[in-house]
Protein backbone atom coordinates (compact mmCIF):
# COMPACT_ATOMS: atom_id res chain seq x y z
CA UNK A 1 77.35 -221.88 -210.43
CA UNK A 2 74.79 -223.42 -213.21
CA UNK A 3 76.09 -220.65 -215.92
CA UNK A 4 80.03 -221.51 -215.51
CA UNK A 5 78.99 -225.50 -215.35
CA UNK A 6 76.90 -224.54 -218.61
CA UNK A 7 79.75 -223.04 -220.35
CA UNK A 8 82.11 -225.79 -219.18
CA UNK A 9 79.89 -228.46 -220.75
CA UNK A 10 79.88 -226.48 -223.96
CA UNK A 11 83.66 -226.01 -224.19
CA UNK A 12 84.24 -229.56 -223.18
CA UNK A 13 82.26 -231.32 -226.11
CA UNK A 14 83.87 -228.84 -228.48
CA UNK A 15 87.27 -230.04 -227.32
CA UNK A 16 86.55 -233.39 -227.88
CA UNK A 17 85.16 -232.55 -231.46
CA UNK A 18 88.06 -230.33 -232.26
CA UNK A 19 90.19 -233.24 -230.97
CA UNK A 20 88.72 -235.74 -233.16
CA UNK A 21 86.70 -237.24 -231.14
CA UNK A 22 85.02 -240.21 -232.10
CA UNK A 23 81.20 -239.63 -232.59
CA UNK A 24 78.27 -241.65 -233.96
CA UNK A 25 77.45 -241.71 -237.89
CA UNK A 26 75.11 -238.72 -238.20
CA UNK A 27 72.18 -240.84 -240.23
CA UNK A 28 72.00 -243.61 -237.84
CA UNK A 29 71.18 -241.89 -234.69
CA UNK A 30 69.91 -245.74 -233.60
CA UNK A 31 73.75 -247.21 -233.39
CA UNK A 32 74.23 -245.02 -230.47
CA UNK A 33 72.12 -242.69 -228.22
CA UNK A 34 73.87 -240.36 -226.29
CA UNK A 35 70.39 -239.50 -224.02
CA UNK A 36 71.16 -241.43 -221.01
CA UNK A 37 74.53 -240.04 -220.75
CA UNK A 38 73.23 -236.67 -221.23
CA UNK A 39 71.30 -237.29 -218.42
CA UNK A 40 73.91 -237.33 -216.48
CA UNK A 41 75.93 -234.92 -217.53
CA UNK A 42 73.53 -232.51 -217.50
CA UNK A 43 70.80 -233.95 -215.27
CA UNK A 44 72.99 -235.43 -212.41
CA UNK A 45 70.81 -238.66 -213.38
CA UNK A 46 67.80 -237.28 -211.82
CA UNK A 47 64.99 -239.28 -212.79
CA UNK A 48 63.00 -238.32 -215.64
CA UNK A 49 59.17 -238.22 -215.74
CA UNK A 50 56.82 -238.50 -219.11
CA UNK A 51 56.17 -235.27 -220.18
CA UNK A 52 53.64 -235.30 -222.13
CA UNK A 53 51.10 -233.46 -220.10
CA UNK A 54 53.96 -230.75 -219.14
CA UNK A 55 55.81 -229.61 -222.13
CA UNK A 56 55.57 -229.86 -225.85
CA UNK A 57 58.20 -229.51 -228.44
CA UNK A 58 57.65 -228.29 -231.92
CA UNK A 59 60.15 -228.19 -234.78
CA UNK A 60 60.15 -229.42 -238.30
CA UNK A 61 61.07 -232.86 -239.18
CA UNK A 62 63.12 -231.91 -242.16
CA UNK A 63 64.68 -228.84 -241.66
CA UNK A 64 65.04 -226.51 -244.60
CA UNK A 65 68.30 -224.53 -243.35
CA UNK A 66 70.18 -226.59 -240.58
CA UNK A 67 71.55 -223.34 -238.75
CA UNK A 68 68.44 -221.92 -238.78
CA UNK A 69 66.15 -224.77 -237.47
CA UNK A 70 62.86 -223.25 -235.77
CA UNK A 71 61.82 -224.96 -232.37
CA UNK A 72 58.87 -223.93 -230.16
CA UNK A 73 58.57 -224.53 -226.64
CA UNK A 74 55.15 -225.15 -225.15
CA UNK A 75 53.69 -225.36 -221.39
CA UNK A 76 50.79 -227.96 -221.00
CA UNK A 77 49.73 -227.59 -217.35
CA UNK A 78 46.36 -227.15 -217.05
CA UNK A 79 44.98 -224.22 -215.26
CA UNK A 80 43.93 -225.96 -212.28
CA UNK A 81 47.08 -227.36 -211.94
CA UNK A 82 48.69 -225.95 -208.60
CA UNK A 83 52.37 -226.22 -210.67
CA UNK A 84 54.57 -223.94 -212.53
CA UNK A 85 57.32 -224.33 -214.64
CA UNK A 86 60.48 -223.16 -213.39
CA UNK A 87 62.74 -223.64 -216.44
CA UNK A 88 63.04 -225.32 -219.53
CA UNK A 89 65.98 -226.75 -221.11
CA UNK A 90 66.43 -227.54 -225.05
CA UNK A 91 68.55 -230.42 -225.77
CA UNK A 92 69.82 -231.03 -229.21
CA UNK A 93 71.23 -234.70 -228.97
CA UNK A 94 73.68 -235.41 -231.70
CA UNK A 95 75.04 -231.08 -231.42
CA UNK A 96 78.91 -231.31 -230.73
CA UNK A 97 77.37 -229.22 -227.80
CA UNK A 98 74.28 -230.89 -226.37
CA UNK A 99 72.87 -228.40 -224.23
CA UNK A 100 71.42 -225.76 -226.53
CA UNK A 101 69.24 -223.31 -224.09
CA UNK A 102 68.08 -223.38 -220.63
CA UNK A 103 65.30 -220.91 -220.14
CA UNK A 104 64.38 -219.92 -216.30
CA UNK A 105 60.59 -218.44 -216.40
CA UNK A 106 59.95 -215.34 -213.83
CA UNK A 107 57.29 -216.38 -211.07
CA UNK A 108 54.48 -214.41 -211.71
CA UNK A 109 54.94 -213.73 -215.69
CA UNK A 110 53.31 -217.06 -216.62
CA UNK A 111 55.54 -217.92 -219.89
CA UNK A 112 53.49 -220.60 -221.38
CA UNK A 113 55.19 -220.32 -224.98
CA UNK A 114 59.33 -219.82 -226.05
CA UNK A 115 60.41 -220.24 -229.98
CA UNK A 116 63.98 -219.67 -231.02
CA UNK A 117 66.14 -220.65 -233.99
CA UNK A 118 68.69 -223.73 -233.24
CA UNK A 119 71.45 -224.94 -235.20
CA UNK A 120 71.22 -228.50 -235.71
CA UNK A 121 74.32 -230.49 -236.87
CA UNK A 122 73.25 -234.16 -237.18
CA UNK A 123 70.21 -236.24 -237.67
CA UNK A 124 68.98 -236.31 -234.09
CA UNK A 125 66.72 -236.57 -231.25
CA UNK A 126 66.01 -233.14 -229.69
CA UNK A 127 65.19 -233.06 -226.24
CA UNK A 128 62.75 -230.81 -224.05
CA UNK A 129 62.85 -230.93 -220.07
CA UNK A 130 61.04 -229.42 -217.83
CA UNK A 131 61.18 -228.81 -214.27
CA UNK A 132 58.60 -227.71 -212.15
CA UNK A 133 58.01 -226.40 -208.70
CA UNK A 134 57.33 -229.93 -207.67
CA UNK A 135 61.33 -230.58 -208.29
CA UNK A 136 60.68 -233.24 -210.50
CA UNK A 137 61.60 -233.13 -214.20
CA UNK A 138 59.86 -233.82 -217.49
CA UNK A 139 60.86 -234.76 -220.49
CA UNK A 140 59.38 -234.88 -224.41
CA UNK A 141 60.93 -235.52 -227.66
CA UNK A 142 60.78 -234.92 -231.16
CA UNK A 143 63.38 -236.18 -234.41
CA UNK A 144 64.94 -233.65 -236.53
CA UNK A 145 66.31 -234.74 -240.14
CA UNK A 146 69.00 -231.90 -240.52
CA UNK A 147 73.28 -231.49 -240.96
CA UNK A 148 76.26 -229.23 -240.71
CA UNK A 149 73.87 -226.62 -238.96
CA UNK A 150 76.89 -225.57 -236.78
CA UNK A 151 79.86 -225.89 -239.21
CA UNK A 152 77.92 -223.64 -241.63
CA UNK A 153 79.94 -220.51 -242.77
CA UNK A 154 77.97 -217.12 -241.16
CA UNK A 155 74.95 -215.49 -243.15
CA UNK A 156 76.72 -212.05 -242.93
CA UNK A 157 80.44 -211.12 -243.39
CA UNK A 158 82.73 -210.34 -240.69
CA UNK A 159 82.46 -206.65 -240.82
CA UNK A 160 78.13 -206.38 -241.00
CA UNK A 161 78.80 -208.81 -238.20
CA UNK A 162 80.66 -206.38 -235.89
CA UNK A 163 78.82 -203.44 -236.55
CA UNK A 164 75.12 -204.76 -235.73
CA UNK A 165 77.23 -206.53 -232.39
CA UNK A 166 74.51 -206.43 -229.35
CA UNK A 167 71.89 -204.63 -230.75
CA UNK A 168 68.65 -205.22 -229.94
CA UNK A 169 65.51 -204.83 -230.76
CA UNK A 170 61.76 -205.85 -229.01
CA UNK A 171 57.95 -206.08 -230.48
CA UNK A 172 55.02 -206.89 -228.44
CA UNK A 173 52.08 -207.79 -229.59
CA UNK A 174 48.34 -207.67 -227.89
CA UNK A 175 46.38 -211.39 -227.92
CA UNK A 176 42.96 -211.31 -229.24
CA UNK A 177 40.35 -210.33 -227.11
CA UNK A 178 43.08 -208.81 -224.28
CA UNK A 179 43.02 -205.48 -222.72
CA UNK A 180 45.82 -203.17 -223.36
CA UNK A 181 47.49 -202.60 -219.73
CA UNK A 182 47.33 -206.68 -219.40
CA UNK A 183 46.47 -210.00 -220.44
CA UNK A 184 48.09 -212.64 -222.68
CA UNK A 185 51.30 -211.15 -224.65
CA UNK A 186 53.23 -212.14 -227.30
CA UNK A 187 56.90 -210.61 -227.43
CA UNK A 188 59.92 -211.02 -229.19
CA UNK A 189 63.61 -209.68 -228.22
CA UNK A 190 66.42 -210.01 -231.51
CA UNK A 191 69.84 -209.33 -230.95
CA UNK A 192 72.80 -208.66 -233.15
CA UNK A 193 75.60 -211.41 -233.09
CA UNK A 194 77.39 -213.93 -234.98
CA UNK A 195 76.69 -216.92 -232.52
CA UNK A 196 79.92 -218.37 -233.65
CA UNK A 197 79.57 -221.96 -232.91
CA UNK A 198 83.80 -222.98 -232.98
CA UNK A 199 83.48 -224.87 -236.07
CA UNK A 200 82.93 -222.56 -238.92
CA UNK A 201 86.00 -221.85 -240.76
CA UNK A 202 86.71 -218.48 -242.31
CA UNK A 203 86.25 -218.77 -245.83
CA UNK A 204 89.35 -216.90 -246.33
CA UNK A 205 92.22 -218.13 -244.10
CA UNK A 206 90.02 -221.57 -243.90
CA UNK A 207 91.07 -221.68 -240.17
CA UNK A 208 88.44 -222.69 -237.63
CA UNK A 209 86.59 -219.31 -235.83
CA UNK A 210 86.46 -218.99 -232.62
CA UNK A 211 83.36 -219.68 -230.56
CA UNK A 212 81.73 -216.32 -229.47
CA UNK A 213 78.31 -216.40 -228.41
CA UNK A 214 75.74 -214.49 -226.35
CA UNK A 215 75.61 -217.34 -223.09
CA UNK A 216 73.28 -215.35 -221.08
CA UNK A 217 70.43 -213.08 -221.81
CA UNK A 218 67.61 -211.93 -218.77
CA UNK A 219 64.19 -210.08 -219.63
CA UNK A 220 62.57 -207.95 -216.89
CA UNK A 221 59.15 -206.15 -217.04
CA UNK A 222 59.96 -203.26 -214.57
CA UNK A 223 62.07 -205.26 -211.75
CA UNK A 224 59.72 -208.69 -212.39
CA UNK A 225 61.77 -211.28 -213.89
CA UNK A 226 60.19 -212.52 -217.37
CA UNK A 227 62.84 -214.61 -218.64
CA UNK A 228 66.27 -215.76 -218.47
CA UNK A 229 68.40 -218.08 -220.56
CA UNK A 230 71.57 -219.80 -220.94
CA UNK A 231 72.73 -220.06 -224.06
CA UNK A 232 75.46 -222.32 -225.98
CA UNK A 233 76.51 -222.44 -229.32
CA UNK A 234 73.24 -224.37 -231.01
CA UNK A 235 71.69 -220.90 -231.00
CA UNK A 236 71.36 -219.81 -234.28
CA UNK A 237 73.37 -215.77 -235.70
CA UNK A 238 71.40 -213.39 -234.76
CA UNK A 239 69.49 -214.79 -231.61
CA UNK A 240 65.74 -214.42 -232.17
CA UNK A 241 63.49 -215.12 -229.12
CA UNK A 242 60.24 -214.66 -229.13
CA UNK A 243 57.56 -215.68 -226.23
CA UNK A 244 53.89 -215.65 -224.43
CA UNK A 245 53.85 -214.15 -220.93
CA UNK A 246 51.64 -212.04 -219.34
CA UNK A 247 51.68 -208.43 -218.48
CA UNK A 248 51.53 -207.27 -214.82
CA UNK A 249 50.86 -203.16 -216.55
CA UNK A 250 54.82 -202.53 -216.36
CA UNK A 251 55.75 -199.28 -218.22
CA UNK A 252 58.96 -200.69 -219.58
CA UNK A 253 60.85 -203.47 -220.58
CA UNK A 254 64.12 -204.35 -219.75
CA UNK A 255 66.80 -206.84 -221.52
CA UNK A 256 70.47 -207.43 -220.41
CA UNK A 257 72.59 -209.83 -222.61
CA UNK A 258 76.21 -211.26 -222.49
CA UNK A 259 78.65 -212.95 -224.50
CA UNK A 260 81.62 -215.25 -223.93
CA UNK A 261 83.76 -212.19 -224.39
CA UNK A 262 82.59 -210.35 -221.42
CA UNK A 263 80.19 -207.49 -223.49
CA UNK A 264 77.15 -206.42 -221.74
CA UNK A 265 74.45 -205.26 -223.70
CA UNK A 266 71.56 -203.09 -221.94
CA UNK A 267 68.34 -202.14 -223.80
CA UNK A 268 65.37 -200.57 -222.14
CA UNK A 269 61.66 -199.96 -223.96
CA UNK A 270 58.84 -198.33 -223.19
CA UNK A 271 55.42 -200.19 -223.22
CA UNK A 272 52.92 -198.77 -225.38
CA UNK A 273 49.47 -198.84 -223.56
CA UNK A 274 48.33 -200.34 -226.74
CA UNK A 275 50.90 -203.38 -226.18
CA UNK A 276 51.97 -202.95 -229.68
């Protein structure tokens, strides 16, 4: 199953870090590129296609707070363009965990737009690829000058941690110029949880935390699929997702989320008429 070969690709390059691994020097990202064997860990080698008309990545090129780095995800197809995109996956190069996020994108919600908050732990290359319903992949890039993003200690203390665990809360907002029972939406889904990436160390015992993170999170207006990801431990505490789709006049909104300790959180919302 994609999710369990997700999650063993996560634990396996933490291994290898915890292990003491030997990795690249985190300034020189030119001595060694790990792309083309990301490829095939992740891509089976399929062959990757320019995508420059497809997909766009957007994230700063110094990043202010490494664990916190924002990155925007952007469909380019054209409107007469017969395609879709069927997911998108975020890959943060130099992470002790490549694969960040793969997002799948419901069939008829028309997701043109995804922006999250990564952890980035090395100068790197991050990497967006897209596949679309032609089975063919595409693939941008962008540079990132940012460190320790995943070793850094937790914004919040263990106990605020645990009591905000899997909560969750959603905004939508109306586009200009769109009606109120459809059209072009902007939403955002937050949920409550450390994200612990394995490699902080608790600043009182000093001993390494264990990875917990939400790995799987699915988005439903009524019983259409909106979005779904798979998540690893680049994604920042506190996952904050926020995207473009387009309403088909459901009268609620649906999120289901998971961690790597088996919790299930379950959220329904109404939608306001005025999409707001």
């Amino acid at each position: 199953m994609p999710g369990r070969r997700f999650r063993l690709l996560c634990i396996a390059s933490l291994l290898s870090v915890m292990l003491g691994a030997r990795v690249a020097p985190a300034a020189t990202p030119e001595a060694y590129d790990p792309w083309p064997g990301l490829v095939q860990d992740i891509f089976n080698n399929r062959p990757m296609n320019d995508g420059a008309g497809v997909i766009a990545i957007e994230m700063p090129i110094r990043a202010e707070d490494a664990a916190i780095v924002p990155v925007t995800l952007r469909a380019k197809l054209s409107p007469g363009d017969s395609r879709r995109v069927r997911t998108i996956t975020l890959v943060i190069d130099q992470n002790p965990a490549p694969m960040a996020a793969k997002f799948e994108l419901g069939p008829d919600a028309n997701v043109t737009e995804i922006s999250t908050r990564v952890r980035v732990n090395n100068y790197t290359d991050v990497h967006a690829v897209a596949e679309l319903s032609d089975g063919k992949l595409y693939v941008t890039k962008t540079y990132v000058k940012a460190s320790g993003g995943c070793s850094a200690p937790a914004a919040k203390n263990a106990h605020e941690a645990k009591s905000r665990l899997g909560q969750m809360r959603y905004r939508q907002f109306v586009r200009s110029g769109q009606g109120p029972a459809s059209g072009a939406r902007d939403a955002q889904i937050m949920i409550g949880h450390p994200s612990n990436s394995g490699l902080q160390r608790d600043q009182v015992t000093l001993l390494y935390i264990p990875a917990f993170f939400i790995n799987e999170l699915r988005l439903w207006q009524d019983e259409s699929l909106v979005l779904a990801m798979e998540g690893g431990i680049s994604i920042s505490e506190d996952p904050n997702i926020r995207f473009t789709y387009v309403s088909n006049g459901a009268k609620r909104f649906r999120a289901e989320a998971r961690d790597t300790k088996g919790h299930i959180f379950e959220r329904e919302w109404k939608v306001d008429d005025s999409g707001i």
